[in-house]
Protein backbone atom coordinates (compact mmCIF):
# COMPACT_ATOMS: atom_id res chain seq x y z
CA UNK A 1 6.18 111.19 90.64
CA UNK A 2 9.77 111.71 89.27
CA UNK A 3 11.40 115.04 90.03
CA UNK A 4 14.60 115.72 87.63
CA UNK A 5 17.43 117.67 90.00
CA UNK A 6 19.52 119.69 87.34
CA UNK A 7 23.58 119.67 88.53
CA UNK A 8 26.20 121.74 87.12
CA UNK A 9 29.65 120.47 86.69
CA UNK A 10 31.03 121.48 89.64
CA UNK A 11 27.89 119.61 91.56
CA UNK A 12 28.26 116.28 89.91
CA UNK A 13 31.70 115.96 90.52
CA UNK A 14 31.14 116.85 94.09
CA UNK A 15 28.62 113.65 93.99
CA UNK A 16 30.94 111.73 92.09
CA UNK A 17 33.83 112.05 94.79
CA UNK A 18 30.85 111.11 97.65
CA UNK A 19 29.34 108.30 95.71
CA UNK A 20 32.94 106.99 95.65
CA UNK A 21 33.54 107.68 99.67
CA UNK A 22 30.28 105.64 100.10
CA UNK A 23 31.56 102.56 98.11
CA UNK A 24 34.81 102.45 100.03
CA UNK A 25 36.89 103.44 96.88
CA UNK A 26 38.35 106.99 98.15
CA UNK A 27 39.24 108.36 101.72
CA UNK A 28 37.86 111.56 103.10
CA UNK A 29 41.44 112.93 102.85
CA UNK A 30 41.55 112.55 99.49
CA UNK A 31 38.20 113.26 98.35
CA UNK A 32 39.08 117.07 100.06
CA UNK A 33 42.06 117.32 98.23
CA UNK A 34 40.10 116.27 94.61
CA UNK A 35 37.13 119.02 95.75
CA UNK A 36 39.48 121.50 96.84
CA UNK A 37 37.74 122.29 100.45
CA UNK A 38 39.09 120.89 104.04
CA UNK A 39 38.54 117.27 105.33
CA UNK A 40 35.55 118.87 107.88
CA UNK A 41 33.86 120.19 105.14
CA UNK A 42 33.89 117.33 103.36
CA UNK A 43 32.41 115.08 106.29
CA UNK A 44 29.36 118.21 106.12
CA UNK A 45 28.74 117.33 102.05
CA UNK A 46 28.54 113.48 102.63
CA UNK A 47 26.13 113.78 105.83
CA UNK A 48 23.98 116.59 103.59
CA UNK A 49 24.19 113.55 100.88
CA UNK A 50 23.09 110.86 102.92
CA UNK A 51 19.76 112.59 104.50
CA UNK A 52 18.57 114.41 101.00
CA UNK A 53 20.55 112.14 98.17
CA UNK A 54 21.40 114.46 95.70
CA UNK A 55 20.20 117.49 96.84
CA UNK A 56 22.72 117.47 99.31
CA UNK A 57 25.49 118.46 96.93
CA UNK A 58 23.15 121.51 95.50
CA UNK A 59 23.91 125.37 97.27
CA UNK A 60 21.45 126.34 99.46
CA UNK A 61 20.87 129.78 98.10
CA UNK A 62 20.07 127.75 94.75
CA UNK A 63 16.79 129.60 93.24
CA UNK A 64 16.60 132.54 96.26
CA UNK A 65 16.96 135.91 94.89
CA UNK A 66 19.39 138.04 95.96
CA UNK A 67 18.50 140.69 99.32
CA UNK A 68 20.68 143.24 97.21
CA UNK A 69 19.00 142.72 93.69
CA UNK A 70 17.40 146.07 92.66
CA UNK A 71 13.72 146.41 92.50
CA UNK A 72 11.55 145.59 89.33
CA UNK A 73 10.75 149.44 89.20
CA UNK A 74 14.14 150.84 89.52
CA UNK A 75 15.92 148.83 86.94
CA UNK A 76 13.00 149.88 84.29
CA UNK A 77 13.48 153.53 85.77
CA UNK A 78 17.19 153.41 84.98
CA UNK A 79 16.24 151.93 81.48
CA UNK A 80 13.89 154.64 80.84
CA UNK A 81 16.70 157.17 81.22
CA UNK A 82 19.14 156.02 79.63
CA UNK A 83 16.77 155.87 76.51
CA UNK A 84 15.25 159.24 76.61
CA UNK A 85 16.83 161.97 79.08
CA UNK A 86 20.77 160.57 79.05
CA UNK A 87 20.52 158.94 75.53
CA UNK A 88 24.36 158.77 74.54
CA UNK A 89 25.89 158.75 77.95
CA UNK A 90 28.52 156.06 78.49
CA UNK A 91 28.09 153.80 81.50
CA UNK A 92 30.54 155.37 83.94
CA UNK A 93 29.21 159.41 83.01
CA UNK A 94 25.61 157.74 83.18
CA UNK A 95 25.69 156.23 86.60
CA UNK A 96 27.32 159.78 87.88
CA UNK A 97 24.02 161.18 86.47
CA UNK A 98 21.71 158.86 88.01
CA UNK A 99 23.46 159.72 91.79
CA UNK A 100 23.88 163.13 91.12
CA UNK A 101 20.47 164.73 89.33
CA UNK A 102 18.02 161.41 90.00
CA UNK A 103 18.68 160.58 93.69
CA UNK A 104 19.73 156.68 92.80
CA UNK A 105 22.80 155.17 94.74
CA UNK A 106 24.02 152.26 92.13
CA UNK A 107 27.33 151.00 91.21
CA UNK A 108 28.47 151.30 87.54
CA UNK A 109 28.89 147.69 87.15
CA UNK A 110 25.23 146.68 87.94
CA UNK A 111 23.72 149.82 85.48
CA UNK A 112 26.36 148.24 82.87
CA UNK A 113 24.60 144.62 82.96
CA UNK A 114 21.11 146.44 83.10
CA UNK A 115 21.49 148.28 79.88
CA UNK A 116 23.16 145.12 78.06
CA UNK A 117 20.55 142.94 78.88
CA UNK A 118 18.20 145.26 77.73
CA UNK A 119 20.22 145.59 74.34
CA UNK A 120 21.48 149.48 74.86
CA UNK A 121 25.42 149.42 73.97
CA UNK A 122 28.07 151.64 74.88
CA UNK A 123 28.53 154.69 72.68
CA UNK A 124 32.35 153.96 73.38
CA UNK A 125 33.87 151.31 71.07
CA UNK A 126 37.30 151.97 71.59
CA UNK A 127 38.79 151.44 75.24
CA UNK A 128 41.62 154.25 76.22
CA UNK A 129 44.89 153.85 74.92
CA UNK A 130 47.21 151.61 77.57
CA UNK A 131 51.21 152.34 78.31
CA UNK A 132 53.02 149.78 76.51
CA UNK A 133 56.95 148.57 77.08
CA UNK A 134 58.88 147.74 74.12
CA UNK A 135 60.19 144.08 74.40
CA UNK A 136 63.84 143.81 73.42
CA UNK A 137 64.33 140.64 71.03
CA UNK A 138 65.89 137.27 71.97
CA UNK A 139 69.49 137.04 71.57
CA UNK A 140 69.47 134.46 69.21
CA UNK A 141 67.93 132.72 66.55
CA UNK A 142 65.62 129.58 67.92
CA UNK A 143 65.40 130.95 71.47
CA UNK A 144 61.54 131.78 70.21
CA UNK A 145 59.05 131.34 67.84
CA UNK A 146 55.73 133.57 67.79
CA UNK A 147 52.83 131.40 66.13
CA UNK A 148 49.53 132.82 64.75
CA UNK A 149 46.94 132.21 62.20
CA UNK A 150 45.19 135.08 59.81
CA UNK A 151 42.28 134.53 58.66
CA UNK A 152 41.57 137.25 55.92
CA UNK A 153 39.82 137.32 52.13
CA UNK A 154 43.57 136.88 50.85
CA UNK A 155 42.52 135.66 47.64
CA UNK A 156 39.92 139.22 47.67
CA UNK A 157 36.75 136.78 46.20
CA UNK A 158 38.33 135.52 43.14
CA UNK A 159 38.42 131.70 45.18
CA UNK A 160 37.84 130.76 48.93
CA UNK A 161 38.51 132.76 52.52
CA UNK A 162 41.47 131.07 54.00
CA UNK A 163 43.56 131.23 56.75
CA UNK A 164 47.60 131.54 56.59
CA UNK A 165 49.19 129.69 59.30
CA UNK A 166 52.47 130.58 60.23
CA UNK A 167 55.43 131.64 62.59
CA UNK A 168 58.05 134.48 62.56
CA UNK A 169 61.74 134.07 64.85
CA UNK A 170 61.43 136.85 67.19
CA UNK A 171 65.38 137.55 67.01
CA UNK A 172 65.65 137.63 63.54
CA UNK A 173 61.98 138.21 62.21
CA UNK A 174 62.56 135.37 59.41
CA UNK A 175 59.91 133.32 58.69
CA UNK A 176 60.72 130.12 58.95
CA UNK A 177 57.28 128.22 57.03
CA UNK A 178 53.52 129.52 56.73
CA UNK A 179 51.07 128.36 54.59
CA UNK A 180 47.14 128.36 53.57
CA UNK A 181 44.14 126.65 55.58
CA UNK A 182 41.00 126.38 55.51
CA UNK A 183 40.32 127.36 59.20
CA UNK A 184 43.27 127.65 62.02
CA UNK A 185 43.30 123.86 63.13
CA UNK A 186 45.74 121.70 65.65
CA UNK A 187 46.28 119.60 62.89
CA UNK A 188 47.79 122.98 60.96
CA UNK A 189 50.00 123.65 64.10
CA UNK A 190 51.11 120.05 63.99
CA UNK A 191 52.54 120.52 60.46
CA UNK A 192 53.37 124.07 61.09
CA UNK A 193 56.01 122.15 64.06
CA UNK A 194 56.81 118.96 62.34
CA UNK A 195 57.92 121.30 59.61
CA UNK A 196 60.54 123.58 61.50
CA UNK A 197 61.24 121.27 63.75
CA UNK A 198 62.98 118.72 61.69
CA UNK A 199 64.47 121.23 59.29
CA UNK A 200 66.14 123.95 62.55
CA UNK A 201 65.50 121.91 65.95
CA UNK A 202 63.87 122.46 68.44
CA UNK A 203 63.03 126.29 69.86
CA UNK A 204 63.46 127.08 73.37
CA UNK A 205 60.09 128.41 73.53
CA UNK A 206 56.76 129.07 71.43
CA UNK A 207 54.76 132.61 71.57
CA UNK A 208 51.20 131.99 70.99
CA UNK A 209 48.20 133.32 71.86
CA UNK A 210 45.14 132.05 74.26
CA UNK A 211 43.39 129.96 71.54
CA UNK A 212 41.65 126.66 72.89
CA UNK A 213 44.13 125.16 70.29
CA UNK A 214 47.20 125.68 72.71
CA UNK A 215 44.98 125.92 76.15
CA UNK A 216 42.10 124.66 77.78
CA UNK A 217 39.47 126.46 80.67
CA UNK A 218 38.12 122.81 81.35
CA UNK A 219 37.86 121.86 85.16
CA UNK A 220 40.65 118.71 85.78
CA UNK A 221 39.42 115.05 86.22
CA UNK A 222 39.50 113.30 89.66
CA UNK A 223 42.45 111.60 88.31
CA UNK A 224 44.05 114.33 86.75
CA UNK A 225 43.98 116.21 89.95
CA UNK A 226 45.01 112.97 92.45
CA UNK A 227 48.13 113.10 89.77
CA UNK A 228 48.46 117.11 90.34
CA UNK A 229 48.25 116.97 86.10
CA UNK A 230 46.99 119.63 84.87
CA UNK A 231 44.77 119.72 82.23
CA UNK A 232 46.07 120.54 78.34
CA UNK A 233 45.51 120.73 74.69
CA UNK A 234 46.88 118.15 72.25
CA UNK A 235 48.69 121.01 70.85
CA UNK A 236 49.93 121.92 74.50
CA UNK A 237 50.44 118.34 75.70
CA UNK A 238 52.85 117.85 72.45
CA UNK A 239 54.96 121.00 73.31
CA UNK A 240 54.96 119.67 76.72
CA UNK A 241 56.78 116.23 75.85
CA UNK A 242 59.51 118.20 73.52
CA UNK A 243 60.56 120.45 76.74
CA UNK A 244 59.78 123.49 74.43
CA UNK A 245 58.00 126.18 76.58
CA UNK A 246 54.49 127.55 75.80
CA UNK A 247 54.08 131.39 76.46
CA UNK A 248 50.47 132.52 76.33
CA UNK A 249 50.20 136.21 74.88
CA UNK A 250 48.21 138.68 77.19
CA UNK A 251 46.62 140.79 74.19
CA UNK A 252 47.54 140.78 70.48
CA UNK A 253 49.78 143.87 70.75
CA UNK A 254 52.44 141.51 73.42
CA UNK A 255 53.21 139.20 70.21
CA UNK A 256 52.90 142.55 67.92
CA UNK A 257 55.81 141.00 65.50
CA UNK A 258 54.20 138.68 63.74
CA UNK A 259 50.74 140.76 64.49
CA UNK A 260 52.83 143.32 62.63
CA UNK A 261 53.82 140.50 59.86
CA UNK A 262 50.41 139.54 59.24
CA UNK A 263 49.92 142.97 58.22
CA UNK A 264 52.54 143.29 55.55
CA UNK A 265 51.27 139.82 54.44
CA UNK A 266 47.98 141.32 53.67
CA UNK A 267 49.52 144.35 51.46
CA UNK A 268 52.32 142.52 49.54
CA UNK A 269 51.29 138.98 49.60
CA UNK A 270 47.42 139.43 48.68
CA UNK A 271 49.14 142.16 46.09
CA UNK A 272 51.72 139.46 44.74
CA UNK A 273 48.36 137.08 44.94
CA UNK A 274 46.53 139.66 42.52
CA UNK A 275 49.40 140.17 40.17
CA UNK A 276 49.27 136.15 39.53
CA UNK A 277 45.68 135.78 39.40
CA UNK A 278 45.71 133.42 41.90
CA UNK A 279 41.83 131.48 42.34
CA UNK A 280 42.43 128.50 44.60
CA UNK A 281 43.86 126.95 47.75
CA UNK A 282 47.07 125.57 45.70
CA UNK A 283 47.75 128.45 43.68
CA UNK A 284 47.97 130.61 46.74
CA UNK A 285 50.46 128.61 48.40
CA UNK A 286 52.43 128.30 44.98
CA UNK A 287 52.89 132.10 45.05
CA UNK A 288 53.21 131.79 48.86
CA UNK A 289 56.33 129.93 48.40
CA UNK A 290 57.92 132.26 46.09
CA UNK A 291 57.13 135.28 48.18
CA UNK A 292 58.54 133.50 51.41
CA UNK A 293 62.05 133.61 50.53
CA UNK A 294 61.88 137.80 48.97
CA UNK A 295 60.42 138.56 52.41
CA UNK A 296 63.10 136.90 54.31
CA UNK A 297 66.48 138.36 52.22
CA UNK A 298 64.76 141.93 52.59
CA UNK A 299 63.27 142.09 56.21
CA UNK A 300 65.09 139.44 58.62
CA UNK A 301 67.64 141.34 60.92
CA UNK A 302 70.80 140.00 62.10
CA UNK A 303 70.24 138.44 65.97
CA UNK A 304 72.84 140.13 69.27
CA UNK A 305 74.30 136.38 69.09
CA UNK A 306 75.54 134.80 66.20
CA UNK A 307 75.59 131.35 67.23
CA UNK A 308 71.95 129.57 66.75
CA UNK A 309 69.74 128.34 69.82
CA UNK A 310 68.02 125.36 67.81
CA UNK A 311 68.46 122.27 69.81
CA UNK A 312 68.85 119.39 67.66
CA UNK A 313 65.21 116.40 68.41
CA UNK A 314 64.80 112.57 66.63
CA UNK A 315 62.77 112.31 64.38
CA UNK A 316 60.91 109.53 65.51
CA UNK A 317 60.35 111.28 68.75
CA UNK A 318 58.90 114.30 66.51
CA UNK A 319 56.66 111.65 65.27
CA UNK A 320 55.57 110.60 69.01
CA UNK A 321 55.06 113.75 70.33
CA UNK A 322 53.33 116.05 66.66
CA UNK A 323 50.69 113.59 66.88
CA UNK A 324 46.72 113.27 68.42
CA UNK A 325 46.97 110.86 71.50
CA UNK A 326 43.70 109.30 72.70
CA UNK A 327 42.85 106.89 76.01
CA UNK A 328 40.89 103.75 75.18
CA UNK A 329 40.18 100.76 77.16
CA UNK A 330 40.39 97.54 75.24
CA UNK A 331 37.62 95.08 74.97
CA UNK A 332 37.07 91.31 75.99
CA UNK A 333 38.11 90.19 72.46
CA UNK A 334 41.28 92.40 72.58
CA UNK A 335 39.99 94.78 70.34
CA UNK A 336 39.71 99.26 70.67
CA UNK A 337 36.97 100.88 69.76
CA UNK A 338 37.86 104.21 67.94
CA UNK A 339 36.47 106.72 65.73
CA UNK A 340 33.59 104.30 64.27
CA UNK A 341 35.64 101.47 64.15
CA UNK A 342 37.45 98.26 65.97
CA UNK A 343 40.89 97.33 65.47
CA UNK A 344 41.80 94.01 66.54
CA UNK A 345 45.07 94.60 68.87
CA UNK A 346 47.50 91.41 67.43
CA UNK A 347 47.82 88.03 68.75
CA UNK A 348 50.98 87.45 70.21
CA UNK A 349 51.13 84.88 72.95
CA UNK A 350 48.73 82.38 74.03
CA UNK A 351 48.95 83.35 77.43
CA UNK A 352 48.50 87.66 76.89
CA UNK A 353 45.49 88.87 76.53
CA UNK A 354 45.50 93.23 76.90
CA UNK A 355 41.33 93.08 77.73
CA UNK A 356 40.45 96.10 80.10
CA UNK A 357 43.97 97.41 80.05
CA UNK A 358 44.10 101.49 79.10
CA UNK A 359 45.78 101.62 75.94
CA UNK A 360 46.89 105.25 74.10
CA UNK A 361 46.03 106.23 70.68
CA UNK A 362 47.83 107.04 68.56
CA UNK A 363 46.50 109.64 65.07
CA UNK A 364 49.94 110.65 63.25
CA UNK A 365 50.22 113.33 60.94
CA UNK A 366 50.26 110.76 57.75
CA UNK A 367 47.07 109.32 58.76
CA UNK A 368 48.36 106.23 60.30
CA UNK A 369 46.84 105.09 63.98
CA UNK A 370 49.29 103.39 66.47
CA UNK A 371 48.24 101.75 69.81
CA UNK A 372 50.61 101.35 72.91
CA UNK A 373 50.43 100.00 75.87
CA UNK A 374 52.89 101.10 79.21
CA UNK A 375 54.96 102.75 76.34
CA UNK A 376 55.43 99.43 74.18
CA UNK A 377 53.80 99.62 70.62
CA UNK A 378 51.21 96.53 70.27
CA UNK A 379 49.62 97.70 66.72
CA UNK A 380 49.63 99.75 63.72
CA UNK A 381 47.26 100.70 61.03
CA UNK A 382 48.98 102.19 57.89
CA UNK A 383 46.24 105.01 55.94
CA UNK A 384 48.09 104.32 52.79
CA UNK A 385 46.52 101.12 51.51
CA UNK A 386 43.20 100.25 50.07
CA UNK A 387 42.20 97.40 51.66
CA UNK A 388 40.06 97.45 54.95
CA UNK A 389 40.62 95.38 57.80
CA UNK A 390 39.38 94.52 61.27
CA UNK A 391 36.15 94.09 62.26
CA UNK A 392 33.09 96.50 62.56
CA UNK A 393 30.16 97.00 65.00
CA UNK A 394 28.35 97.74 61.66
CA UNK A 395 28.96 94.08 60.02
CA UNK A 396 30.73 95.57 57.08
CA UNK A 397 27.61 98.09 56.13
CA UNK A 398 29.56 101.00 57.05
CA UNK A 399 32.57 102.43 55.86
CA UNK A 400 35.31 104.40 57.77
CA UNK A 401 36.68 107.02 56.07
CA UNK A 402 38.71 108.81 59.18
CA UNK A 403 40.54 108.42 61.89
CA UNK A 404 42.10 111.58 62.30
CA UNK A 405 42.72 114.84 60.12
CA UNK A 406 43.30 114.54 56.55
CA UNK A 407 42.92 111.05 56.38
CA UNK A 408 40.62 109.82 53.99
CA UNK A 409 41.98 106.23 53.52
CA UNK A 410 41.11 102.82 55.47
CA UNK A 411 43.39 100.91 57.19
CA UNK A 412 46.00 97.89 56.87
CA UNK A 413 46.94 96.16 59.78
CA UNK A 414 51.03 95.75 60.03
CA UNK A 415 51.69 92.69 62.14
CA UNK A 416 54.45 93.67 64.76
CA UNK A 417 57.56 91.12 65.49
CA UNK A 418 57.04 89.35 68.79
């Protein structure tokens, strides 16, 4: 009889490392450095893994209830009064009750997950007031932008909820582009950059806040950590290569200036909006641009320092770094396998073949899908063109219609010089 063993994350990487101790690829020294524990412990995981497979790798306090869990009786108890006798007591007053008029010793943390599982919220909504530091403003123009997106009903029903996209100088609060999305996207953030970027230079540093657009909670691979990389967002990763420093916000109130701008957006602009009748995506930003340059003349301030902090970027290393960048591994007929489709990688020596060499991705903003290898560019596939090519797993029944945001073209192979 087959037993399934369930394995969170954490587990199966553990039996990953082992399985690859066991076939000779990794040493003991390093698989303790990928798991994060000490050499001897890891000798203790591969013994547990050779006697019980992999059950070795599971906790053994997996499934055993805790000696300090509270009994059946005494969580219902403490449900029952919070219900009836001490209905409207917050958690903290509540559990004061319970040791001081019922005779029960427990912490307020474990009667706060008791009444939430049982569906009885807080009467509290609103947390105490915290002591807050003004920030002083950067010196000078460039030396940081704060991005954000707001969603809100800007067009107030008359045509779709959008989002504005945008970002505010923090020394002179000008704003320097925003514009309408559907939802708040990398791809907007992309544009948002490739925008400012080539029109000012580059910032010093970017304000944002803890979106999984500009940062990631996912655990590292085994080869991210053997290369001490850490792990990143394609937003993040981009930022990265331009030497422009990411700043994650604590709470909404640390990037309060263009919290604050969003604000005045959504009196004036979804006023101006109203005024002009606007109904759809296109019309918004049409009134958007007009407004832009109103708000800046009346609100930007002068910056401490006269002389701009923009540092000056190529363009076509804009285009390298603004873009979505993919690992592939190519196949025995030199093709890659990507987003529902093959592209056939150029012939250009009898005597190179790329097949099972990592290659990168490449998804620029325009559509267009580049493929290098150790840095050198081996293909390209323009979105701008009608005509298909390459081959498909599908024999021709299927047809592509992405390979990245916004694109809704197929592909043209461009031959590259030899």
């Amino acid at each position: 009889m087959e037993t399934t063993i369930a394995l969170t994350m954490k587990e199966e990487r553990r039996a990953e490392v082992i399985q690859r101790i066991f076939r000779g690829e990794m040493t003991m020294a390093e698989a303790a450095m990928v798991l994060g524990v000490t050499e001897r412990h890891s000798y203790r995981i591969k013994a547990r893994m050779r006697k019980e497979g992999l059950r070795g790798v599971i906790h053994g306090n997996r499934g055993r209830h805790s000696d300090r869990k509270l009994p059946a009786q005494i969580e219902r108890r403490i449900v029952e009064l919070a219900r009836g006798k001490y209905r409207g007591f917050n958690d903290c007053h509540f559990t004061e009750k319970l040791t001081e008029q019922e005779g029960m010793e427990v912490g307020r943390e474990t009667v706060r997950q008791i009444l939430r599982s049982k569906g009885i919220a807080s009467p509290r909504k609103r947390r105490a007031p915290k002591h807050r530091s003004r920030r002083e403003r950067r010196a000078a123009e460039g030396m940081m932008l704060q991005v954000d997106g707001s969603p809100h009903d800007w067009l107030e029903g008359r045509g779709p909820y959008l989002t504005l996209v945008g970002a505010i100088d923090d020394a002179t609060s000008k704003v320097p582009k925003a514009f309408f999305e559907p939802t708040e996207t990398s791809w907007a953030y992309f544009h948002l950059f490739s925008d400012i970027f080539k029109r000012k230079g580059l910032p010093q540093s970017v304000y944002a806040d803890r979106h999984s657009i500009f940062w990631t909670e996912r655990q590292p691979t085994t080869e991210e950590q053997l290369e001490d990389n850490k792990p990143t967002t394609q937003v993040g990763r981009a930022l990265e290569e331009l030497a422009v420093t990411l700043i994650p916000a604590g709470s909404p109130q640390a990037k309060g200036r263009i919290e604050r701008l969003w604000g005045t957006f959504q009196d004036r602009l979804v006023s101006e909006l109203r005024l002009t009748g606007a109904k759809t995506k296109s019309e918004a930003q049409a009134v958007l641009q007009r407004f832009l340059p109103h708000y800046n003349r009346k609100f930007a301030k002068a910056a401490a320092q006269a002389k701009p902090a923009w540092r000056e970027v190529d363009c076509q290393r804009l285009e390298q770094a603004l873009c979505f960048k993919y690992q592939r591994t190519v196949a025995k007929d030199n093709t890659v396998g990507f987003k529902g489709s093959v592209f056939q990688i150029p012939k250009r020596s009898p005597l190179l073949s790329y097949s099972g060499k990592k290659v990168r991705v490449h998804v620029l903003l325009d559509g267009s899908v580049e493929i290098f290898y150790k840095g050198e560019r081996i293909a390209k596939f323009d979105s701008k063109t009608a005509h298909t090519i390459g081959l498909y797993r599908t024999n021709g029944k299927r047809e592509v219609s992405s390979y990245g945001p916004e694109t809704t073209h197929p592909v043209r192979l461009y031959e590259l010089p030899p």
